[in-house]
Protein backbone atom coordinates (compact mmCIF):
# COMPACT_ATOMS: atom_id res chain seq x y z
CA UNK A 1 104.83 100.85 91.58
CA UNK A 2 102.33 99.23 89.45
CA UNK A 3 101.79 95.02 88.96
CA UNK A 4 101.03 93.86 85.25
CA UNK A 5 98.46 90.83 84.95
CA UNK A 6 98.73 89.12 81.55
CA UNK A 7 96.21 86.61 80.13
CA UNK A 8 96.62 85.05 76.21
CA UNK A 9 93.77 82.99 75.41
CA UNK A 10 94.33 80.55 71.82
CA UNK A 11 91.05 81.65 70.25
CA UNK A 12 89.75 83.49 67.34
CA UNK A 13 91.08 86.80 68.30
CA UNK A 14 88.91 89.79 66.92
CA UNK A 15 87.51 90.81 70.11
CA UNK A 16 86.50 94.51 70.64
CA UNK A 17 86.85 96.47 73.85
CA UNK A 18 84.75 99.34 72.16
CA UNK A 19 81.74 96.65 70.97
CA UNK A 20 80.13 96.60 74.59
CA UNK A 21 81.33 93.21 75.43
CA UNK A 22 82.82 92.16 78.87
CA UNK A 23 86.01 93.85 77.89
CA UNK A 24 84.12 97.29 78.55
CA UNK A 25 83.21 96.42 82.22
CA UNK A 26 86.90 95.27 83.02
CA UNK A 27 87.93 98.25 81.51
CA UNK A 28 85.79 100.34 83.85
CA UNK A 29 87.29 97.94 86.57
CA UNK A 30 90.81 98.60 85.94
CA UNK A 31 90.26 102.09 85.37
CA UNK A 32 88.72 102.86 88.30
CA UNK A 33 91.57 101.43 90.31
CA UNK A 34 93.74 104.05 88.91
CA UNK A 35 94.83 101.07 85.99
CA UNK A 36 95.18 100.31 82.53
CA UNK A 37 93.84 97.66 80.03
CA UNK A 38 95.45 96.88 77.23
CA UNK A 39 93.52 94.54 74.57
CA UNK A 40 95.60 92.94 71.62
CA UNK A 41 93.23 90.62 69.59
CA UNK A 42 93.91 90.20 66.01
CA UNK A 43 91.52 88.05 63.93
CA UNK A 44 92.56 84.36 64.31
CA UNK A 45 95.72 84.58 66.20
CA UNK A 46 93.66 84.95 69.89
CA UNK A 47 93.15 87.58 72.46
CA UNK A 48 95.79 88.88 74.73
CA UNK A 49 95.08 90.99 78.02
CA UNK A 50 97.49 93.59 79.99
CA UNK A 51 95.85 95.45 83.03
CA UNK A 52 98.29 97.35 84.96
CA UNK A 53 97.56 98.08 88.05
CA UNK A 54 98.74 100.62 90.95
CA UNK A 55 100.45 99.55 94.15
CA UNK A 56 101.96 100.99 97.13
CA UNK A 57 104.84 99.06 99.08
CA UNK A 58 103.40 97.82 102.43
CA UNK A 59 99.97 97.57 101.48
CA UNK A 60 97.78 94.09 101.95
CA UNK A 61 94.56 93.91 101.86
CA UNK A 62 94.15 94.72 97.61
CA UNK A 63 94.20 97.98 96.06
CA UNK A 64 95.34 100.82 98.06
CA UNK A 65 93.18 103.01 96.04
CA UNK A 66 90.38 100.96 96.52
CA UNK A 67 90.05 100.79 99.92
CA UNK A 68 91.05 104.69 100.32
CA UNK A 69 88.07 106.21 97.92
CA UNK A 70 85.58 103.62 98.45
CA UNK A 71 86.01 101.47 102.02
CA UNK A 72 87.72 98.63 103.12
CA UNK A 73 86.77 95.67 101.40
C-alpha cells in the first residue's frame, strides 16, 4: 500500500529537482522512506508535487520503514 501527497502551487513553474534546490533534500526524504517524488513544473504554468509513499495496514506512529531502519520517532 502506498499514500500519494499532492501539492500544486500557482507560480512560475520552472523549478529543477536536479539544480540543488530544496526539491533535492525532499527527494532524499522521500527516498529514503522507501518513496517517490515526482516534480512537474513547466515554465509559467506552476509547480506540481507527487511523493508516494509506503504504508503497511495497522501501522501508527508514521512510516513503518522509518521507525524499523532507524528508531522510533
Amino acid at each position: 500500500m502506498t499514500v500519494a501527497v499532492k501539492v500544486d502551487d500557482a507560480g512560475s513553474g520552472g523549478a529543477d529537482p536536479d539544480r540543488g534546490s530544496g526539491l533535492v533534500g525532499l527527494r532524499d526524504r522521500v527516498a529514503a522512506l522507501g518513496g517517490t517524488l515526482a516534480v512537474t513544473s513547466p515554465p509559467g504554468l506552476g509547480t506540481t508535487l507527487v511523493a508516494q509513499l509506503p504504508i503497511e495496514p495497522g501501522v501508527t506512529g508514521g512510516c513503518s520503514r522509518a521507525r524499523t531502519e532507524e528508531g522510533q520517532r
